[in-house]
N, C-alpha and C. Protein backbone atom coordinates (compact mmCIF):
# COMPACT_ATOMS: atom_id res chain seq x y z
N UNK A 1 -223.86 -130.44 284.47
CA UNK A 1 -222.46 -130.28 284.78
C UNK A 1 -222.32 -130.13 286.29
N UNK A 2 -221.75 -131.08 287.13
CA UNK A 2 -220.72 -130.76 288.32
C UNK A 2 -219.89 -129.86 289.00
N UNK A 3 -219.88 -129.38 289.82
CA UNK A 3 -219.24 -128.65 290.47
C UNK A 3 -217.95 -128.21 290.19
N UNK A 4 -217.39 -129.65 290.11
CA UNK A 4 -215.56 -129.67 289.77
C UNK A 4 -214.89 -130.36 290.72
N UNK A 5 -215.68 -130.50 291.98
CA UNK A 5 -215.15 -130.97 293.34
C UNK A 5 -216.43 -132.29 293.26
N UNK A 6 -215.93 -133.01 294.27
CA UNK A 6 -217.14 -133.86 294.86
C UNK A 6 -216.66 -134.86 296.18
N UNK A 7 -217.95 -134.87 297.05
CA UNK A 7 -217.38 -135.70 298.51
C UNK A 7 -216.78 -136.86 298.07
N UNK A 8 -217.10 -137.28 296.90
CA UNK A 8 -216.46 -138.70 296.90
C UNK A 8 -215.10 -139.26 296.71
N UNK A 9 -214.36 -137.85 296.29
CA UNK A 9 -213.23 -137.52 295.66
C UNK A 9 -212.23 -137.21 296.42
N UNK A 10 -212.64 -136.24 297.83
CA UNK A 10 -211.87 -135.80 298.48
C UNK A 10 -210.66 -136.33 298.55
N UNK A 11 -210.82 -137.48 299.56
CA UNK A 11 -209.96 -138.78 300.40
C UNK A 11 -209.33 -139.17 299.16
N UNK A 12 -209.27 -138.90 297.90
CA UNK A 12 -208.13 -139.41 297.30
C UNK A 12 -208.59 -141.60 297.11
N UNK A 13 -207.58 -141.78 296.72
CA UNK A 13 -207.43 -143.56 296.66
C UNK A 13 -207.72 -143.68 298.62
N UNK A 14 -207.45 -143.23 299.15
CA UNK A 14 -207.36 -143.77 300.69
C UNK A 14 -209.13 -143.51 301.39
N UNK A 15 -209.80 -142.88 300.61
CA UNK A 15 -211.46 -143.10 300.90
C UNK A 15 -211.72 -144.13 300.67
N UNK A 16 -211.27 -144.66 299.20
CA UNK A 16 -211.19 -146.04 298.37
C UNK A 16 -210.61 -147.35 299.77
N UNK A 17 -209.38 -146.88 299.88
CA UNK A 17 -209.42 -147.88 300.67
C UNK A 17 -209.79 -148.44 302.14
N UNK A 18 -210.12 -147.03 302.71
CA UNK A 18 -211.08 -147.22 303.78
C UNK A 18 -212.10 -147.78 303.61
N UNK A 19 -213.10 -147.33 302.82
CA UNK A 19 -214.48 -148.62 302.43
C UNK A 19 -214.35 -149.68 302.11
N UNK A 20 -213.25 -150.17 301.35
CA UNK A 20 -212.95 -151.66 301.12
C UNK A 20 -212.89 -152.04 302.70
N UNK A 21 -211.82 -151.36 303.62
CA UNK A 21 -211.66 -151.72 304.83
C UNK A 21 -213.11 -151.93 306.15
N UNK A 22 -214.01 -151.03 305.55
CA UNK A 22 -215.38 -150.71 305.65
C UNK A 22 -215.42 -151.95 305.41
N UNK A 23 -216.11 -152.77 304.31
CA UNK A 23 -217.04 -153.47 303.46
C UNK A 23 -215.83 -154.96 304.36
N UNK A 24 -214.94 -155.17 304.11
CA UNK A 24 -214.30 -156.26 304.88
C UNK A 24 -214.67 -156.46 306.29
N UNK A 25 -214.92 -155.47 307.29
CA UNK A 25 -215.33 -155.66 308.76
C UNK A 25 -216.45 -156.22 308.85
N UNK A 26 -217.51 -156.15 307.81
CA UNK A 26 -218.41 -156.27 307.83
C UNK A 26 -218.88 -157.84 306.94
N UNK A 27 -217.91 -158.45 306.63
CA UNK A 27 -217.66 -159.42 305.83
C UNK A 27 -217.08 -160.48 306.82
N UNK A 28 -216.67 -159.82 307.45
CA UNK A 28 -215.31 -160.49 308.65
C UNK A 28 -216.84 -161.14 309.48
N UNK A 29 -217.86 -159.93 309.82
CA UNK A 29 -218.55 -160.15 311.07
C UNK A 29 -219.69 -161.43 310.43
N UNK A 30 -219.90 -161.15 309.60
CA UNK A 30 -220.60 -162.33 308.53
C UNK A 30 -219.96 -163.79 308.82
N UNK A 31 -218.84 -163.70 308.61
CA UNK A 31 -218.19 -164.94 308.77
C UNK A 31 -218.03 -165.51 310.12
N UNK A 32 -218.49 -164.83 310.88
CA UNK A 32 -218.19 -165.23 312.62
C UNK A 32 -219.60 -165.46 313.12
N UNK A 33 -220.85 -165.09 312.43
CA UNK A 33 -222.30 -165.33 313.43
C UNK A 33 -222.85 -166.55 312.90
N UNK A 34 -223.78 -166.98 313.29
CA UNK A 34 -224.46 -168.37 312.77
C UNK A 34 -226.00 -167.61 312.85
N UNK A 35 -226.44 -168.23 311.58
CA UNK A 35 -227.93 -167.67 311.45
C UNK A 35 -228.18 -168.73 310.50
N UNK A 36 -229.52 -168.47 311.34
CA UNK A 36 -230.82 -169.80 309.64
C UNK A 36 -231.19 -169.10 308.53
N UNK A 37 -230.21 -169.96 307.96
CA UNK A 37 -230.30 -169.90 306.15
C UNK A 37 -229.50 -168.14 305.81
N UNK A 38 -229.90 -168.34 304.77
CA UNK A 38 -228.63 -166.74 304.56
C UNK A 38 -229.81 -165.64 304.15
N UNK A 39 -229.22 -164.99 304.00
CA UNK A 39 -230.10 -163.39 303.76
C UNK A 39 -229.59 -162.63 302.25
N UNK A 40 -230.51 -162.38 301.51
CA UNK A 40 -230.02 -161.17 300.59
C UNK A 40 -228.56 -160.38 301.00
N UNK A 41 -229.07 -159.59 302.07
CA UNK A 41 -228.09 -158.51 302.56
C UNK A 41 -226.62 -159.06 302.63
N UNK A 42 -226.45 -160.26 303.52
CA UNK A 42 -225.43 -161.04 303.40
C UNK A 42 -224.11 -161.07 301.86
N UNK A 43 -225.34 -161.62 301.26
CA UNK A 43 -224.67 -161.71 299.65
C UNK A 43 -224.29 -160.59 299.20
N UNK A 44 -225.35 -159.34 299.32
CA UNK A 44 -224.90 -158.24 298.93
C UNK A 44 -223.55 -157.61 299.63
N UNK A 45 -223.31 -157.64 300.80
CA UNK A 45 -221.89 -157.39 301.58
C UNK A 45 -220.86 -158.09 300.91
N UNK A 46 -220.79 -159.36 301.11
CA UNK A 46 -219.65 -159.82 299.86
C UNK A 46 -219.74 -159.85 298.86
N UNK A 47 -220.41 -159.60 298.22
CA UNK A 47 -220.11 -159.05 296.71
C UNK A 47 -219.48 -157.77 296.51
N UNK A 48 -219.84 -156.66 297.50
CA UNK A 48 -219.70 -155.10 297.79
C UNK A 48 -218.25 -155.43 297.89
N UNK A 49 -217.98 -156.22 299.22
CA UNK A 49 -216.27 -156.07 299.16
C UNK A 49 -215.45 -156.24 298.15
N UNK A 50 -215.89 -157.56 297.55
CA UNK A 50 -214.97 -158.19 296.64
C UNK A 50 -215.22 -157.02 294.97
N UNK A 51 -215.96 -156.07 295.11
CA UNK A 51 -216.31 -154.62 294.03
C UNK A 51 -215.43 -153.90 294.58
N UNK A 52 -215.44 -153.53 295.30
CA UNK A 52 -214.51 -152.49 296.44
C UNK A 52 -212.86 -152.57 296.07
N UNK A 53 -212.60 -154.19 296.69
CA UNK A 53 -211.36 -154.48 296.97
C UNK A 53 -210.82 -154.24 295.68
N UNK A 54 -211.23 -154.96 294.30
CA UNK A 54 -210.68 -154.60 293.33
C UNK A 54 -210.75 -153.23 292.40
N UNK A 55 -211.55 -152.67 293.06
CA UNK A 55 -211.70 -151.28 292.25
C UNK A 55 -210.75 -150.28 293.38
N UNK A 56 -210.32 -150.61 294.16
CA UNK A 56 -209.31 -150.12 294.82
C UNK A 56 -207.83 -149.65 293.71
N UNK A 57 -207.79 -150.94 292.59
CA UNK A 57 -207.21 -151.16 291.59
C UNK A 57 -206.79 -149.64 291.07
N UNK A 58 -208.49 -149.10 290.55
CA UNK A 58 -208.76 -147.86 289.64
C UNK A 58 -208.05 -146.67 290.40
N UNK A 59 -208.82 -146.83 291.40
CA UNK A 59 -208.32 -145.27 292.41
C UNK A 59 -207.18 -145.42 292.58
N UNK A 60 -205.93 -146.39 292.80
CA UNK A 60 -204.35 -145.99 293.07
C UNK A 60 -204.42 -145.55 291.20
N UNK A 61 -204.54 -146.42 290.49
CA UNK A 61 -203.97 -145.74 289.28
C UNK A 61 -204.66 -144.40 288.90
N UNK A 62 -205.93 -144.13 288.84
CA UNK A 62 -206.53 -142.89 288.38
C UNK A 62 -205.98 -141.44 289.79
N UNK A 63 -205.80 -142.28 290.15
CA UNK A 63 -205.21 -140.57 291.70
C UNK A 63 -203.26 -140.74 291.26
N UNK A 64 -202.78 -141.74 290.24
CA UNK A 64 -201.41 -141.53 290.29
C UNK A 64 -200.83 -141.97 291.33
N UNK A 65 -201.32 -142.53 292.20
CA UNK A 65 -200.71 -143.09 293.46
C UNK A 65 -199.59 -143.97 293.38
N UNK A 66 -200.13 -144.80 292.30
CA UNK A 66 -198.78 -146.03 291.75
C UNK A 66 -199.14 -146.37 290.35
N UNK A 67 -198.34 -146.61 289.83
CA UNK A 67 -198.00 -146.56 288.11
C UNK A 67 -198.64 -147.98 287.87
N UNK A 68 -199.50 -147.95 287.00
CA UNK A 68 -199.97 -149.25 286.14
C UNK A 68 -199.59 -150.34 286.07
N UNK A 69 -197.92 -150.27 285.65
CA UNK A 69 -197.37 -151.77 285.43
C UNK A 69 -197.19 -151.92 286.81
N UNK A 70 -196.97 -151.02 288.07
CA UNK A 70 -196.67 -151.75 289.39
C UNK A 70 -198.73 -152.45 289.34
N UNK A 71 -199.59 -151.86 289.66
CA UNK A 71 -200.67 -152.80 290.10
C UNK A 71 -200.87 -153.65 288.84
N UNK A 72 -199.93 -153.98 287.58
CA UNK A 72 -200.32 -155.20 286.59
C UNK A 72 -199.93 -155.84 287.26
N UNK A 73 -198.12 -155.68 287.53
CA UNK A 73 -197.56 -157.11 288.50
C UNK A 73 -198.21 -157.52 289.66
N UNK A 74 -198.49 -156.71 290.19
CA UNK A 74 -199.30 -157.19 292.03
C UNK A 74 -200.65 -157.92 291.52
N UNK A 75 -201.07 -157.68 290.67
CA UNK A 75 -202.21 -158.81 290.41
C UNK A 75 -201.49 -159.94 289.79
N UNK A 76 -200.62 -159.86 288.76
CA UNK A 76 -200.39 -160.92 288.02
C UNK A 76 -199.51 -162.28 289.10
N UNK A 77 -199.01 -161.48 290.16
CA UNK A 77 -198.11 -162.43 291.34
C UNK A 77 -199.11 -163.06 291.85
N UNK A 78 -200.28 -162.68 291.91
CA UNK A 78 -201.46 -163.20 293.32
C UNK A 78 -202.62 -163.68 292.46
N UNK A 79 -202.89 -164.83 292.37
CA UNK A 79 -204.06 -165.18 292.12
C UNK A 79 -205.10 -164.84 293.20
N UNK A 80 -205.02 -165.21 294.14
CA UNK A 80 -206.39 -164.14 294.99
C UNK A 80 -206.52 -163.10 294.72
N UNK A 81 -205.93 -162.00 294.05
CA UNK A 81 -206.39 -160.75 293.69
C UNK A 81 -206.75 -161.44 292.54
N UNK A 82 -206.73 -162.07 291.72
CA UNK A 82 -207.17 -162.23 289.81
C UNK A 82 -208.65 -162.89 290.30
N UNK A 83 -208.30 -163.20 291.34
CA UNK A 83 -209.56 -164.68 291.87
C UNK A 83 -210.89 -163.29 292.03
N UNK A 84 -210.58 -162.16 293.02
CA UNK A 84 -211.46 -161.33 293.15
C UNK A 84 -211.57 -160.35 292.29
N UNK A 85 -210.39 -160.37 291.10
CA UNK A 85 -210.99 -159.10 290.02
C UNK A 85 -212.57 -159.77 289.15
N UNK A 86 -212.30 -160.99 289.11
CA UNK A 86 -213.31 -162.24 288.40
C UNK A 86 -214.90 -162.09 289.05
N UNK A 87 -214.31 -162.46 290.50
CA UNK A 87 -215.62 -161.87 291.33
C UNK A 87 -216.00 -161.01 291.50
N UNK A 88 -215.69 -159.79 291.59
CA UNK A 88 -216.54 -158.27 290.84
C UNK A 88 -216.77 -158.20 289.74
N UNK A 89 -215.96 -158.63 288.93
CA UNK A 89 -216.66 -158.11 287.22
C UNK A 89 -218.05 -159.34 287.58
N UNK A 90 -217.71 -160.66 287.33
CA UNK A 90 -218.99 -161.13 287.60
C UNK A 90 -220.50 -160.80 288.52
N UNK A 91 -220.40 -160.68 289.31
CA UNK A 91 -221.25 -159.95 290.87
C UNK A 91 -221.85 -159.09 289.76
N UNK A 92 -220.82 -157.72 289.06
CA UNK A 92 -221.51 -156.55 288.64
C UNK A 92 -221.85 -156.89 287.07
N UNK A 93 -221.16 -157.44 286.36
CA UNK A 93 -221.69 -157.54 284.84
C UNK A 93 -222.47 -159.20 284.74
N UNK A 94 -222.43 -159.91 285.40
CA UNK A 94 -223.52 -161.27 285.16
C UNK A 94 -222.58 -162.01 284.17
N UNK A 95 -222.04 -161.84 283.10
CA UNK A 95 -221.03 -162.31 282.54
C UNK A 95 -219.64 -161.94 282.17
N UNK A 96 -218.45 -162.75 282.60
CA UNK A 96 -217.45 -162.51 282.02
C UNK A 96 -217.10 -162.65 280.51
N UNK A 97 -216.28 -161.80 280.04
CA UNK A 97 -216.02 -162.15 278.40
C UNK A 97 -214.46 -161.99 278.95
N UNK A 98 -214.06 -161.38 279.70
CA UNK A 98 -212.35 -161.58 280.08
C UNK A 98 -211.76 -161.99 281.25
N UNK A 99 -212.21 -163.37 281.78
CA UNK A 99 -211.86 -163.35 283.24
C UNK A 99 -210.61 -163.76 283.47
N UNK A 100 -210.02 -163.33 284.67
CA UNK A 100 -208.43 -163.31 284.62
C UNK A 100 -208.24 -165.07 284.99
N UNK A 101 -209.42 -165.69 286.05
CA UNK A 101 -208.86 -166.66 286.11
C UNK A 101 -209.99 -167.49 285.68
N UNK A 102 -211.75 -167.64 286.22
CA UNK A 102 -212.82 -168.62 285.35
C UNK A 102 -213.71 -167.65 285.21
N UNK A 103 -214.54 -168.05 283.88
CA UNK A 103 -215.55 -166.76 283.97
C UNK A 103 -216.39 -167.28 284.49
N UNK A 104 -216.28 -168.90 284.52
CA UNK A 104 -217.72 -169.90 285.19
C UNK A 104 -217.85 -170.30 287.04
N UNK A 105 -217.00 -169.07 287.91
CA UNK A 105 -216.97 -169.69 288.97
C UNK A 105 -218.07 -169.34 289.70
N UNK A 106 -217.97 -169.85 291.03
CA UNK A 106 -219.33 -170.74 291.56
C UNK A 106 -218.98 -170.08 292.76
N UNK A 107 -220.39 -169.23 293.44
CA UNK A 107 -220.29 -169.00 294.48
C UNK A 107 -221.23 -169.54 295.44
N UNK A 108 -220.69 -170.34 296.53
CA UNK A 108 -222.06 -171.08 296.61
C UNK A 108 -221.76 -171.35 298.90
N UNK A 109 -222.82 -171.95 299.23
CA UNK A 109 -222.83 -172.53 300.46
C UNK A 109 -222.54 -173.74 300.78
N UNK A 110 -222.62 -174.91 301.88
CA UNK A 110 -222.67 -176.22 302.07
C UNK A 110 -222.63 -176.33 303.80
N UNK A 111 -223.60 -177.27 303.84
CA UNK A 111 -223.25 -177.89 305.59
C UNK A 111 -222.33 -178.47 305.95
N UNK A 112 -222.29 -177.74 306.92
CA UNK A 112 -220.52 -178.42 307.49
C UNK A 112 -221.23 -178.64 309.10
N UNK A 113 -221.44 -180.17 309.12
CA UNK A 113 -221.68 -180.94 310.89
C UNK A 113 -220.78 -180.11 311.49
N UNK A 114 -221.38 -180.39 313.30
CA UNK A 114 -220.85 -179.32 314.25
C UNK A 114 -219.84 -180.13 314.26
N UNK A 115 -219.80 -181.68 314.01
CA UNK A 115 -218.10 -182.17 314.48
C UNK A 115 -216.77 -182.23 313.21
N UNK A 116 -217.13 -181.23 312.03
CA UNK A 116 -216.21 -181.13 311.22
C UNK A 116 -215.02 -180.14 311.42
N UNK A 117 -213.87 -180.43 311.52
CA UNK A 117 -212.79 -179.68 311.84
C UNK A 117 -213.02 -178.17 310.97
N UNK A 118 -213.19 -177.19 311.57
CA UNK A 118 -213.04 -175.84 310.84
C UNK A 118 -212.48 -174.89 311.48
N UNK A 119 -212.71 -174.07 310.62
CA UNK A 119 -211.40 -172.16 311.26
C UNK A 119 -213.07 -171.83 312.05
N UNK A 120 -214.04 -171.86 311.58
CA UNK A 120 -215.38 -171.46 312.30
C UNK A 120 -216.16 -172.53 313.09
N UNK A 121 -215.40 -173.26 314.38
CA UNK A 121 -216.24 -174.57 314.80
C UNK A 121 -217.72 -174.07 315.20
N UNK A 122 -217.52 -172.83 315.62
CA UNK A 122 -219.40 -172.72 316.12
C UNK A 122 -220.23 -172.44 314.71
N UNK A 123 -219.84 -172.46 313.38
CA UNK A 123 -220.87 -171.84 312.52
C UNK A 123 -221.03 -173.63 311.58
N UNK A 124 -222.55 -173.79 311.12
CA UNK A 124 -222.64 -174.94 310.03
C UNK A 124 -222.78 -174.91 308.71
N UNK A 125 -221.94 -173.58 307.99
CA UNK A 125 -222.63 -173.61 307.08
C UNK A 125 -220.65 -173.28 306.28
N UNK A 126 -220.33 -173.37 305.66
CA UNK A 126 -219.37 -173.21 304.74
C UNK A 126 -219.87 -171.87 303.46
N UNK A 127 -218.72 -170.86 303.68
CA UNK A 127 -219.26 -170.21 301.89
C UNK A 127 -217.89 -170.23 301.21
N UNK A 128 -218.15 -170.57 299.75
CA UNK A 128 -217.19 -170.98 299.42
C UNK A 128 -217.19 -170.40 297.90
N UNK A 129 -215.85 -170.30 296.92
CA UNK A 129 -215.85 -169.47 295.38
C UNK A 129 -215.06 -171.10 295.16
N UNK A 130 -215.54 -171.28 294.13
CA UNK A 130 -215.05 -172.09 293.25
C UNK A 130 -214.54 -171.66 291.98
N UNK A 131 -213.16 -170.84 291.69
CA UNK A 131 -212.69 -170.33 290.81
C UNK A 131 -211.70 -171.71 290.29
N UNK A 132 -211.51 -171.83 288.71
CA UNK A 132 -210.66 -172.36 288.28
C UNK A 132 -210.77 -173.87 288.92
N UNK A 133 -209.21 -174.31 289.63
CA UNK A 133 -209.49 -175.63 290.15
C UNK A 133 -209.38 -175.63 291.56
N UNK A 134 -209.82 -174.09 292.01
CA UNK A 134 -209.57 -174.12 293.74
C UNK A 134 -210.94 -173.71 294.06
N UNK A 135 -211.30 -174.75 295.22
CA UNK A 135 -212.05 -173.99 296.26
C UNK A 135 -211.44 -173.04 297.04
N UNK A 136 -212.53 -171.64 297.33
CA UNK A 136 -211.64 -170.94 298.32
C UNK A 136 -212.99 -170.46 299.39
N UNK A 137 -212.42 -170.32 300.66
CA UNK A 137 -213.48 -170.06 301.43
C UNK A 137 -212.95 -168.35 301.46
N UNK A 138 -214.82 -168.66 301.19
CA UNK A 138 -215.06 -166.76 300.84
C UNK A 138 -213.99 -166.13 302.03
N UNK A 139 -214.71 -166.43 303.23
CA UNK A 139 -214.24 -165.38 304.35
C UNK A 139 -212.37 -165.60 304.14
N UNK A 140 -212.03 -166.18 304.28
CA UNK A 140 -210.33 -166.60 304.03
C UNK A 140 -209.83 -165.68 302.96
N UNK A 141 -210.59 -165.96 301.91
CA UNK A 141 -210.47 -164.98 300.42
C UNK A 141 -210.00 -163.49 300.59
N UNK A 142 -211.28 -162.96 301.34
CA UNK A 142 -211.50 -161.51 301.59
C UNK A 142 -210.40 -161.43 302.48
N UNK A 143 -210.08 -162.00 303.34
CA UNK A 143 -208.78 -161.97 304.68
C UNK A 143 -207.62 -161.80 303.40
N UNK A 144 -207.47 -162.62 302.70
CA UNK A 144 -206.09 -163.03 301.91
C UNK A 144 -205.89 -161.66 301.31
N UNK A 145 -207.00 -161.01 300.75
CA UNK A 145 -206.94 -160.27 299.31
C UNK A 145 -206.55 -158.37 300.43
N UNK A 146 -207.48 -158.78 301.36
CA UNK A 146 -207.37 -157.43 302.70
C UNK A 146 -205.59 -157.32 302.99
N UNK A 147 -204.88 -158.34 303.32
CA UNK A 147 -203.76 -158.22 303.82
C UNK A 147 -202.83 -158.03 302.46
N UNK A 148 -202.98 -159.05 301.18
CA UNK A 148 -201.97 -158.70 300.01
C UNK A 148 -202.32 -157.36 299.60
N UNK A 149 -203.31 -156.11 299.92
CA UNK A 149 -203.32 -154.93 299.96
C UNK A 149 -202.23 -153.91 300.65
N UNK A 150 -202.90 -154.27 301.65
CA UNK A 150 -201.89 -153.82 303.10
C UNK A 150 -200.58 -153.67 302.68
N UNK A 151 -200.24 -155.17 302.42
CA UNK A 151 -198.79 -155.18 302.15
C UNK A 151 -197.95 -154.25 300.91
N UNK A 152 -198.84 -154.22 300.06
CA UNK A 152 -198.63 -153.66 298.66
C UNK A 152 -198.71 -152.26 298.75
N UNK A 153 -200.05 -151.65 299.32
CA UNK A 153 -199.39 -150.54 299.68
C UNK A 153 -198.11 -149.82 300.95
N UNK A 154 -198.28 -151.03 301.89
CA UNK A 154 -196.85 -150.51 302.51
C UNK A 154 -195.69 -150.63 302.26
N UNK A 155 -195.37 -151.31 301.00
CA UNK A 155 -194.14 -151.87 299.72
C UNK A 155 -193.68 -150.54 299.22
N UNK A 156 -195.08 -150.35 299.22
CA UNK A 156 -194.82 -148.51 297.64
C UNK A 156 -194.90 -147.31 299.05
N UNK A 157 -195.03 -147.48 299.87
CA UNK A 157 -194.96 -146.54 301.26
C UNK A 157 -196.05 -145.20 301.53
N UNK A 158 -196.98 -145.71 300.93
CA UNK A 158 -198.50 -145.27 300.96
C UNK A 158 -199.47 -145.40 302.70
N UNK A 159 -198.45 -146.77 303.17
CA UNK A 159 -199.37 -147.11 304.39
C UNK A 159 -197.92 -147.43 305.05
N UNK A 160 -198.43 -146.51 306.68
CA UNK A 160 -196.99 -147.17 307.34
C UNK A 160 -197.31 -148.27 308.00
């Protein structure tokens, strides 16, 4: 048996969303360096976020922060949030049995020549989720899903 208290608890949903904010900087910086071939650690950072970002989910509803049917609708409006509830349950359970949008998506790499038009001209490598019938580039993803947060909690007036 536990204390009753615990560090992890303190901060409320807003510890929650500082580490997502954590785990995104660090996702962000991923997406900006160029290195040969990828690394474990790498993968493990975006996977961490995209666990994070949506379990952000739990902590507004389990701290009471905002009522259920408000975070049903805010997912059900945004497929990038359904896109990353998919990619954590997957990442952490290996199979989906309920995915909001594919349980079969594809997280994967590809070379992109230095003379292909991109948001990253100095990097050659593309990472990319293949959910449903969209490609999405990871780093873009995590940007998309970071800001439809932001916004959502400064809607419900949680964040000024």
């Amino acid at each position: 048996m536990g204390l009753g208290v615990s560090v992890h608890k303190t901060g409320g949903w807003r510890s929650q969303y500082d580490r997502v904010k954590r785990w995104h900087s660090l996702v962000q910086h991923i997406g900006k360096q160029q290195k040969e071939g990828d690394t474990e650690q790498e993968h493990d950072f975006v996977y961490a976020f995209f666990q994070n970002c949506y379990h952000l989910r739990d902590w507004l509803q389990n701290s009471q922060a905002v009522a259920q049917s408000k975070l049903e609708d805010f997912f059900r409006q945004h497929e990038p949030m359904r896109v990353c509830q998919d990619v954590c349950n997957g990442t952490k359970h290996w199979r989906l049995d309920r995915a909001k949008v594919d349980a079969h998506f594809s997280i994967g790499r590809e070379y992109v020549p230095a003379n292909w038009p991109s948001d990253r001209p100095q990097l050659n490598a593309s990472w990319f989720i293949i959910c449903g019938s969209t490609k999405y580039d990871v780093f873009q993803l995590a940007d998309t899903c970071m800001s439809l947060w932001d916004s959502f909690l400064r809607d419900e007036g949680l964040l000024k």
